[in-house]
PDB file of N, CA and C in Angstrom:
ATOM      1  N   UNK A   1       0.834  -1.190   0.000  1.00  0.00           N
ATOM      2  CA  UNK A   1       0.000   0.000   0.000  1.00  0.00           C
ATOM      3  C   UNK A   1       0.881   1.256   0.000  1.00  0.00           C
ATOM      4  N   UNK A   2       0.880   2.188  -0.796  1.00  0.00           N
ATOM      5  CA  UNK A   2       1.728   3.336  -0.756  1.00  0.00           C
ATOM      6  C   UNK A   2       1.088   4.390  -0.363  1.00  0.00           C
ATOM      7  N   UNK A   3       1.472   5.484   0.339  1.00  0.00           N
ATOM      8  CA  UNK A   3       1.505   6.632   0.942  1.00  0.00           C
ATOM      9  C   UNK A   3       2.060   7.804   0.268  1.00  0.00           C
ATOM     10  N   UNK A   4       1.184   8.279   0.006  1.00  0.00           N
ATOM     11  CA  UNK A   4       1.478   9.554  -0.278  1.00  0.00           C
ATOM     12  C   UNK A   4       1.715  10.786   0.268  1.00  0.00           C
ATOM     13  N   UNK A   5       3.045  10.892   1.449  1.00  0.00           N
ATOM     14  CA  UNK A   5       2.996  11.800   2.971  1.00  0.00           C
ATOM     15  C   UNK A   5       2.265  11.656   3.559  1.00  0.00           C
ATOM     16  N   UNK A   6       3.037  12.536   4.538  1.00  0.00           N
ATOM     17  CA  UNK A   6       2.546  12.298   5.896  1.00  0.00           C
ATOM     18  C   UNK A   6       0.751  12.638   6.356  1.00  0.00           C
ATOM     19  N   UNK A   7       0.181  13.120   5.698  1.00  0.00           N
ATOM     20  CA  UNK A   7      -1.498  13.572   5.913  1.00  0.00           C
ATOM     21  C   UNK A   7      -2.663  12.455   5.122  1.00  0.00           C
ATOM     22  N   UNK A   8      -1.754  11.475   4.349  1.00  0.00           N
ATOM     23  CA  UNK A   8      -2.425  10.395   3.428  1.00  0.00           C
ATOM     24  C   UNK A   8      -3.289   9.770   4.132  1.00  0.00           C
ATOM     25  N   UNK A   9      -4.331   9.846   4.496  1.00  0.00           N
ATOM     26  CA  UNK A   9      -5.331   8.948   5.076  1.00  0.00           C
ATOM     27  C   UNK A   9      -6.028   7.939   4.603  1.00  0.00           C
ATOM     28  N   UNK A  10      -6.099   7.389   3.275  1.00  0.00           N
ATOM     29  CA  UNK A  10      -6.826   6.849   2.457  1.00  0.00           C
ATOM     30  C   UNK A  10      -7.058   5.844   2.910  1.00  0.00           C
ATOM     31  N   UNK A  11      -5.982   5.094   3.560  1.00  0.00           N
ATOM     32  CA  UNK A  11      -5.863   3.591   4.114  1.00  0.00           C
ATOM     33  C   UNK A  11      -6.461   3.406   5.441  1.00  0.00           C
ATOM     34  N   UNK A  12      -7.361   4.809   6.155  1.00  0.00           N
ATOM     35  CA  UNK A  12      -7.955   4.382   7.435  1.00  0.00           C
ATOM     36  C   UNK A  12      -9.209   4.791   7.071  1.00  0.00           C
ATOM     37  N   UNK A  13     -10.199   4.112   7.675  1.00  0.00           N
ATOM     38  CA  UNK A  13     -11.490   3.581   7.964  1.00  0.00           C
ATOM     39  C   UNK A  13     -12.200   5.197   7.998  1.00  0.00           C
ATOM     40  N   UNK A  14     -13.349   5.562   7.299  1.00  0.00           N
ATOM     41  CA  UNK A  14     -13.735   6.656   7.632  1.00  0.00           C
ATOM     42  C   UNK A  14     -13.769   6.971   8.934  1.00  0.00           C
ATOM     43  N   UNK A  15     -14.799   5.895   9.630  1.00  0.00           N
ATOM     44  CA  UNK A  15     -14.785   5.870  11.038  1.00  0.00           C
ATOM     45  C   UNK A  15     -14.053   6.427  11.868  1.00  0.00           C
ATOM     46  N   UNK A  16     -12.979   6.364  11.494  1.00  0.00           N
ATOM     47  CA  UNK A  16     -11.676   6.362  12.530  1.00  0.00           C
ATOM     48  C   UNK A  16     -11.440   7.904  12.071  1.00  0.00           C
ATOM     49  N   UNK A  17     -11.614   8.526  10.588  1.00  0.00           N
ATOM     50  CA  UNK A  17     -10.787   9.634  10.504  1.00  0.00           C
ATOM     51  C   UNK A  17     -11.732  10.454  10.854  1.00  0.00           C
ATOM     52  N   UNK A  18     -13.427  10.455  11.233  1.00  0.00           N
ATOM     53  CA  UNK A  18     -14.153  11.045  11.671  1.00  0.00           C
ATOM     54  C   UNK A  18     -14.380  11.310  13.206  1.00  0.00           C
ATOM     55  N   UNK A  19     -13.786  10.545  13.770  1.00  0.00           N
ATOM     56  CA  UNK A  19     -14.009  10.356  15.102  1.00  0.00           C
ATOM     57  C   UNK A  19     -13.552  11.912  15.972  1.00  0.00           C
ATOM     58  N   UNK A  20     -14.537  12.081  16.761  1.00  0.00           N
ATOM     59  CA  UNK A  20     -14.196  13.186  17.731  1.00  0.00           C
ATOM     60  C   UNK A  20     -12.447  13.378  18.429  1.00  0.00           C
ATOM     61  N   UNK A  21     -11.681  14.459  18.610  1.00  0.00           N
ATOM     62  CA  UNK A  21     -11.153  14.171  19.346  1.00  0.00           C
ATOM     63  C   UNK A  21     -11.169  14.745  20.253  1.00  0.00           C
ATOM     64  N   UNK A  22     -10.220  14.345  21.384  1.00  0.00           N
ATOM     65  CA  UNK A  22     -10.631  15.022  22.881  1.00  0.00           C
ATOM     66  C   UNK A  22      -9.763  15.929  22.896  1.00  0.00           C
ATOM     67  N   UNK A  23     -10.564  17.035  23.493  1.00  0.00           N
ATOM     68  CA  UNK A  23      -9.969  18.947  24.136  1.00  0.00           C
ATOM     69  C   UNK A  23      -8.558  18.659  24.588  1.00  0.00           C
ATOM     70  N   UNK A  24      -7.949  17.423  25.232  1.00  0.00           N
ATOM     71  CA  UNK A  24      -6.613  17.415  24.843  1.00  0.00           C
ATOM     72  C   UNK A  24      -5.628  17.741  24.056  1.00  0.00           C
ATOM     73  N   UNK A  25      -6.297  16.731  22.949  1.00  0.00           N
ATOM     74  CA  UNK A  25      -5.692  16.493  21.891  1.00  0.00           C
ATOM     75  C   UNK A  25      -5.480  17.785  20.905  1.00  0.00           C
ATOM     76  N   UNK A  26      -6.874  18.476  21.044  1.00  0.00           N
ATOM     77  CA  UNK A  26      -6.734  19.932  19.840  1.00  0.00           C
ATOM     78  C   UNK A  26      -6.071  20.831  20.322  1.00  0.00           C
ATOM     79  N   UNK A  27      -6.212  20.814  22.082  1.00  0.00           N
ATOM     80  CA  UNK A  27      -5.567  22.018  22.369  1.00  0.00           C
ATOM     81  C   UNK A  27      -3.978  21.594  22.603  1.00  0.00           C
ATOM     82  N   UNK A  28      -3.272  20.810  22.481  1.00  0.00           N
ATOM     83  CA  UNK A  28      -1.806  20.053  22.335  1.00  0.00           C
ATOM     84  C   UNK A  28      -1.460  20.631  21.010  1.00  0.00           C
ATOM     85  N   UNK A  29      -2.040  20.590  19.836  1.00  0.00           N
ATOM     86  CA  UNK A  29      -2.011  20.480  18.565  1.00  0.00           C
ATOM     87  C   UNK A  29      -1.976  21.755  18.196  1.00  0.00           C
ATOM     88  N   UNK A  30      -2.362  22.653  18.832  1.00  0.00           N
ATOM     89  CA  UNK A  30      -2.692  24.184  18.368  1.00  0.00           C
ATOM     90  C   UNK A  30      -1.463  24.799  18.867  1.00  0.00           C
ATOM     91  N   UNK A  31      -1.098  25.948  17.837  1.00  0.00           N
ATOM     92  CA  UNK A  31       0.001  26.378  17.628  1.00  0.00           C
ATOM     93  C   UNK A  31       0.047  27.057  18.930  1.00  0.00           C
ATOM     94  N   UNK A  32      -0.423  27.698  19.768  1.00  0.00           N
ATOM     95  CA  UNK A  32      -0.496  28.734  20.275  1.00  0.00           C
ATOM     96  C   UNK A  32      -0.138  27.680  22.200  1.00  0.00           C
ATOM     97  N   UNK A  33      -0.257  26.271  21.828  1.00  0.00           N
ATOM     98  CA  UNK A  33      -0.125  25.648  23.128  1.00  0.00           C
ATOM     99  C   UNK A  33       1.576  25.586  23.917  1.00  0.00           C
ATOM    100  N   UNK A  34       1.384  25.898  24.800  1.00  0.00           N
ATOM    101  CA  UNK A  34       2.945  25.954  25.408  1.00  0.00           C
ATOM    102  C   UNK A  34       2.567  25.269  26.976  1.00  0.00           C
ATOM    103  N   UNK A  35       3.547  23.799  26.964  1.00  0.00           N
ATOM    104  CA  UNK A  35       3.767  22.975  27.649  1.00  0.00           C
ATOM    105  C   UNK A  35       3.677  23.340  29.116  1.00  0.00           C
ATOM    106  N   UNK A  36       3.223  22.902  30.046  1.00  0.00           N
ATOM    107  CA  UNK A  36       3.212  23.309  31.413  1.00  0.00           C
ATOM    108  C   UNK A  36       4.204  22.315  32.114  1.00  0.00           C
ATOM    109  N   UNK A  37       5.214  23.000  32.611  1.00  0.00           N
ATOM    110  CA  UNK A  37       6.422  22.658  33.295  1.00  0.00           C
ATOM    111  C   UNK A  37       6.520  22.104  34.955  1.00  0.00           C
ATOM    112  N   UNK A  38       6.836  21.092  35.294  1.00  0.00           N
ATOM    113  CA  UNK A  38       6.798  20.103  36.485  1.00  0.00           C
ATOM    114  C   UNK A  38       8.104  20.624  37.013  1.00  0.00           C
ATOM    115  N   UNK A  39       8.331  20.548  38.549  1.00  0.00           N
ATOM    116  CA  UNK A  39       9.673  20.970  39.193  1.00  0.00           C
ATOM    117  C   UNK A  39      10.472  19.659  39.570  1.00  0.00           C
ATOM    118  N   UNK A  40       9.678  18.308  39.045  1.00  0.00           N
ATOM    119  CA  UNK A  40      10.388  17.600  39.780  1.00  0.00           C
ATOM    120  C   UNK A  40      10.852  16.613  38.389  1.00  0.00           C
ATOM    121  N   UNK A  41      11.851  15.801  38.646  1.00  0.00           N
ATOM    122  CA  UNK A  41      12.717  15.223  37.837  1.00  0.00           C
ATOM    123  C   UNK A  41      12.404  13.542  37.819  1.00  0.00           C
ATOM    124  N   UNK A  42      11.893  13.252  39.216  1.00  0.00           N
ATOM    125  CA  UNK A  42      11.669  11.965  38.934  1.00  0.00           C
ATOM    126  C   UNK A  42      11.232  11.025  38.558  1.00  0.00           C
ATOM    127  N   UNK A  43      10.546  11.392  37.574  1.00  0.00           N
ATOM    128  CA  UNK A  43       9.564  10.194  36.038  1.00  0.00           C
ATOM    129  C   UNK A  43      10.006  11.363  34.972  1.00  0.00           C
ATOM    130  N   UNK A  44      11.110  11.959  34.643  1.00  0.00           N
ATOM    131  CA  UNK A  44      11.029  12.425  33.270  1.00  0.00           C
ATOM    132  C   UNK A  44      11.980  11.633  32.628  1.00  0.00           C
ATOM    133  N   UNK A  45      11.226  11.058  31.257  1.00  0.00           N
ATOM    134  CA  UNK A  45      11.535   9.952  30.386  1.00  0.00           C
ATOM    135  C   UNK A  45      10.603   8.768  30.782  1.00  0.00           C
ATOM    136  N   UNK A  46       9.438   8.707  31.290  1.00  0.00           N
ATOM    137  CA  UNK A  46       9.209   7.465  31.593  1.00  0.00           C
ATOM    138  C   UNK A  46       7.412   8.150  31.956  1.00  0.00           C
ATOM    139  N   UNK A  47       6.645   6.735  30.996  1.00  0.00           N
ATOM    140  CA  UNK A  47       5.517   6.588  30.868  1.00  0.00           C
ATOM    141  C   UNK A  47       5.049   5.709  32.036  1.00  0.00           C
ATOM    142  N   UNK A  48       3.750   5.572  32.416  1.00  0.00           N
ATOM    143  CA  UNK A  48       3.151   4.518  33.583  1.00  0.00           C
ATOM    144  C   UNK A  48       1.492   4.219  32.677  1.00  0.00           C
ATOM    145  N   UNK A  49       1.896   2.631  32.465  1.00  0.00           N
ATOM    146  CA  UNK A  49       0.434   2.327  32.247  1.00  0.00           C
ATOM    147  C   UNK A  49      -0.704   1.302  33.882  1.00  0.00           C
ATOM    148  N   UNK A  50      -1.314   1.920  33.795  1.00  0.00           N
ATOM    149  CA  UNK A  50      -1.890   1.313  34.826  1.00  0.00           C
ATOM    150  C   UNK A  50      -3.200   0.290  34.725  1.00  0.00           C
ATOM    151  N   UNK A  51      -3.280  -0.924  34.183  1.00  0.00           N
ATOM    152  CA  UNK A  51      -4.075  -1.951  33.805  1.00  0.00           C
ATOM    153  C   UNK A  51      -5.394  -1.839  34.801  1.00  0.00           C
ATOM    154  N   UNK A  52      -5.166  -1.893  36.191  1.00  0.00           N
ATOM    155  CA  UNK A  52      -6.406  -1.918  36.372  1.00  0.00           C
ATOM    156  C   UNK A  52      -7.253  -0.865  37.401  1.00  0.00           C
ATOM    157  N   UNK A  53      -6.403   0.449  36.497  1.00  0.00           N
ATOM    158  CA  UNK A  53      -7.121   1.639  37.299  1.00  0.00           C
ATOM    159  C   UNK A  53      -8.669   1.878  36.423  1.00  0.00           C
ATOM    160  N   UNK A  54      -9.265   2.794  37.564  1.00  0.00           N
ATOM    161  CA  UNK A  54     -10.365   2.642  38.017  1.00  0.00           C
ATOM    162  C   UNK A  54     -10.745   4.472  37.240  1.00  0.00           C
ATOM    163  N   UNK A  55     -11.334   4.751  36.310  1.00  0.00           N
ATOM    164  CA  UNK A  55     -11.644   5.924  35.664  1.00  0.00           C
ATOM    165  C   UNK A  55     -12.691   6.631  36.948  1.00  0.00           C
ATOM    166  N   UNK A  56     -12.417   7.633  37.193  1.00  0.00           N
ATOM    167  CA  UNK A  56     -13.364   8.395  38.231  1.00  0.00           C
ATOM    168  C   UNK A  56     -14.632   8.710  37.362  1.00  0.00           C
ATOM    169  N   UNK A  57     -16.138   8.350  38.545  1.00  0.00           N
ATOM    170  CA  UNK A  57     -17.243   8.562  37.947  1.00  0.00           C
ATOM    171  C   UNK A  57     -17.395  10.066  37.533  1.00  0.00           C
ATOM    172  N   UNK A  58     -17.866  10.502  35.745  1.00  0.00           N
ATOM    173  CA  UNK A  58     -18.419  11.659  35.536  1.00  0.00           C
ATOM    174  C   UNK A  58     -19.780  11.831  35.259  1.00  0.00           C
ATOM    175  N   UNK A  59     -20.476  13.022  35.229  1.00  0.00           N
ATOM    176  CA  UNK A  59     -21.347  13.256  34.962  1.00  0.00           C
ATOM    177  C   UNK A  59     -21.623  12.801  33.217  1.00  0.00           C
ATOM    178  N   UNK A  60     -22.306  12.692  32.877  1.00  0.00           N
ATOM    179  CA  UNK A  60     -22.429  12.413  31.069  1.00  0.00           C
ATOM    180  C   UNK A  60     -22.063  14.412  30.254  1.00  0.00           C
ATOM    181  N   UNK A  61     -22.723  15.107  30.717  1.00  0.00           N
ATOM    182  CA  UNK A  61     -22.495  16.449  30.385  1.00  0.00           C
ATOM    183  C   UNK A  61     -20.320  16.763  30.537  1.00  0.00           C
ATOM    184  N   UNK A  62     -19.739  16.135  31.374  1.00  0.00           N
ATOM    185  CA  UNK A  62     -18.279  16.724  31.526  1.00  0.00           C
ATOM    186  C   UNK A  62     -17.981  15.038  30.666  1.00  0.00           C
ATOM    187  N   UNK A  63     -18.701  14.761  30.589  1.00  0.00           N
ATOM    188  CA  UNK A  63     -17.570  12.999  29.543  1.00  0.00           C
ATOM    189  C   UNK A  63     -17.897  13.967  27.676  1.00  0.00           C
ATOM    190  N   UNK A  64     -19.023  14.299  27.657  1.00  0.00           N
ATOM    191  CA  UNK A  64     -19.161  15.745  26.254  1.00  0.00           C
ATOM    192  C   UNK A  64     -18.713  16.169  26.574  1.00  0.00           C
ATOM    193  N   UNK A  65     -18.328  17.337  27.168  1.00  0.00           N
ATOM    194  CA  UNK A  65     -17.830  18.764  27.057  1.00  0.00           C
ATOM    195  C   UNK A  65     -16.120  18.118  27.022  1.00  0.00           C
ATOM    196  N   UNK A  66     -15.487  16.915  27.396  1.00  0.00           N
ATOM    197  CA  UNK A  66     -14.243  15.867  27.593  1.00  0.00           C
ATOM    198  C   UNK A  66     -14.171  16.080  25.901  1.00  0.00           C
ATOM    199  N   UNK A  67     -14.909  15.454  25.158  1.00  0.00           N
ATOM    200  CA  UNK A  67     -14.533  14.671  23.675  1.00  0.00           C
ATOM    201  C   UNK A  67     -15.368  16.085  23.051  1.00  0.00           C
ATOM    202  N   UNK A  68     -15.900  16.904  22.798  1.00  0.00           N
ATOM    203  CA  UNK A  68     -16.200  17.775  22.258  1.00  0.00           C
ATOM    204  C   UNK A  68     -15.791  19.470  22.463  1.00  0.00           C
ATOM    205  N   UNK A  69     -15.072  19.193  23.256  1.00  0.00           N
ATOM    206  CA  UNK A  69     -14.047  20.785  23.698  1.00  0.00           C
ATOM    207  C   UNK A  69     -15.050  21.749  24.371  1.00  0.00           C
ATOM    208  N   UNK A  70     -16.295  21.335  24.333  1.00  0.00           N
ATOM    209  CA  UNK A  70     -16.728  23.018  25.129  1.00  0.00           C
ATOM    210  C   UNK A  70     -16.900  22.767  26.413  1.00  0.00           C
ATOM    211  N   UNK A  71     -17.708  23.753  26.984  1.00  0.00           N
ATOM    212  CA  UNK A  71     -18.063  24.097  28.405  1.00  0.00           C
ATOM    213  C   UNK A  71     -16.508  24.669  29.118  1.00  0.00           C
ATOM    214  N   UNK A  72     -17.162  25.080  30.550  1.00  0.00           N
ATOM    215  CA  UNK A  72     -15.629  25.062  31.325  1.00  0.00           C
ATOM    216  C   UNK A  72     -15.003  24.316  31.562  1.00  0.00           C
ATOM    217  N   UNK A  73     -16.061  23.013  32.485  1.00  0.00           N
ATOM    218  CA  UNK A  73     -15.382  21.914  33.234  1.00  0.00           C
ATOM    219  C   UNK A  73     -14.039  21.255  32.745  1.00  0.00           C
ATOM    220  N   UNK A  74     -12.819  21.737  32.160  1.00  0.00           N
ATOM    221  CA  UNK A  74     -12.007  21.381  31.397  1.00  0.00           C
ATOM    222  C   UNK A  74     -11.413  19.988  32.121  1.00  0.00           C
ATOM    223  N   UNK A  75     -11.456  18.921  33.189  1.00  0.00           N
ATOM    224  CA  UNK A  75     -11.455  17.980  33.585  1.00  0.00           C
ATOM    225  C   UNK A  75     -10.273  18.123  34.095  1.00  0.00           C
ATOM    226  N   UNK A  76      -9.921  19.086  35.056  1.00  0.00           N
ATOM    227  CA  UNK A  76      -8.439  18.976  34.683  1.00  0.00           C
ATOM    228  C   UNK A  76      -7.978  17.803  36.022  1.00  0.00           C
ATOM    229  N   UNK A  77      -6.422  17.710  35.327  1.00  0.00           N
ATOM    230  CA  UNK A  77      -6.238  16.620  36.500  1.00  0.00           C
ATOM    231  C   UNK A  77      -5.917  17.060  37.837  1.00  0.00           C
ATOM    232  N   UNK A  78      -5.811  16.420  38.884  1.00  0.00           N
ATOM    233  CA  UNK A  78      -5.210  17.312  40.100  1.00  0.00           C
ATOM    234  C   UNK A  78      -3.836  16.440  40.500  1.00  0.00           C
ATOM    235  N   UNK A  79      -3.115  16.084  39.375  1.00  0.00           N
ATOM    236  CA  UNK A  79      -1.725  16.411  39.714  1.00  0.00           C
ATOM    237  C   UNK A  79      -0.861  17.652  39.819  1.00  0.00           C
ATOM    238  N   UNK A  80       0.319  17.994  40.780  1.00  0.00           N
ATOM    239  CA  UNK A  80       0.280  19.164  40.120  1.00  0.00           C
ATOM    240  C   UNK A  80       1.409  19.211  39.076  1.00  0.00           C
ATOM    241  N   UNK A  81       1.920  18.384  38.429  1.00  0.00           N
ATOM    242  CA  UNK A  81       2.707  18.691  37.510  1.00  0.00           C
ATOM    243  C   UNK A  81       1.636  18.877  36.585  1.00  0.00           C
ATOM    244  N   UNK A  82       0.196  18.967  36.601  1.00  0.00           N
ATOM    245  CA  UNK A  82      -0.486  19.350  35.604  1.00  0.00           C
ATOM    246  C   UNK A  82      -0.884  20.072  34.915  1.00  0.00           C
ATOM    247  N   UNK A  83      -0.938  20.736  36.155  1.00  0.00           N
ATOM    248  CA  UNK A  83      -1.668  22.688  36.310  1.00  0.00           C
ATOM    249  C   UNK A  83      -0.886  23.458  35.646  1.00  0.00           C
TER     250      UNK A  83
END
């Protein structure tokens, strides 16, 4: 299957190239985003997957306003390397 650069989508599923993404993701992506900086050193370079954590209950209105970018409730996390 050949590719035609990097934006070639042809080879994925409409589905998939339609799919919502989450207020994360757009606001990461947007030029204007600048990284929020952690003071501490000890997990930089290193990911954590956690198999059998437990997603905190939301309302259905903040799991939308999550995958569709509006409202305030921006979900944020309360780590504070987050803020």
């Amino acid at each position: 299957m050949a590719v035609d650069g990097d934006e070639d989508l042809r080879h994925f599923h409409e589905e998939f190239r339609n799919m919502p993404l989450p207020r994360s993701v757009t606001m990461t992506a947007s030029p204007s985003f600048r990284p929020k900086r952690c003071n501490s050193d000890t997990f930089r370079g290193f990911s954590f997957v956690q198999n059998d954590f437990i997603l905190p209950e939301r309302a259905k209105g903040e799991v939308e306003d999550y995958w569709k970018g509006g409202g305030e409730g921006d979900l944020d996390s309360e780590s504070d390397c987050a803020r």
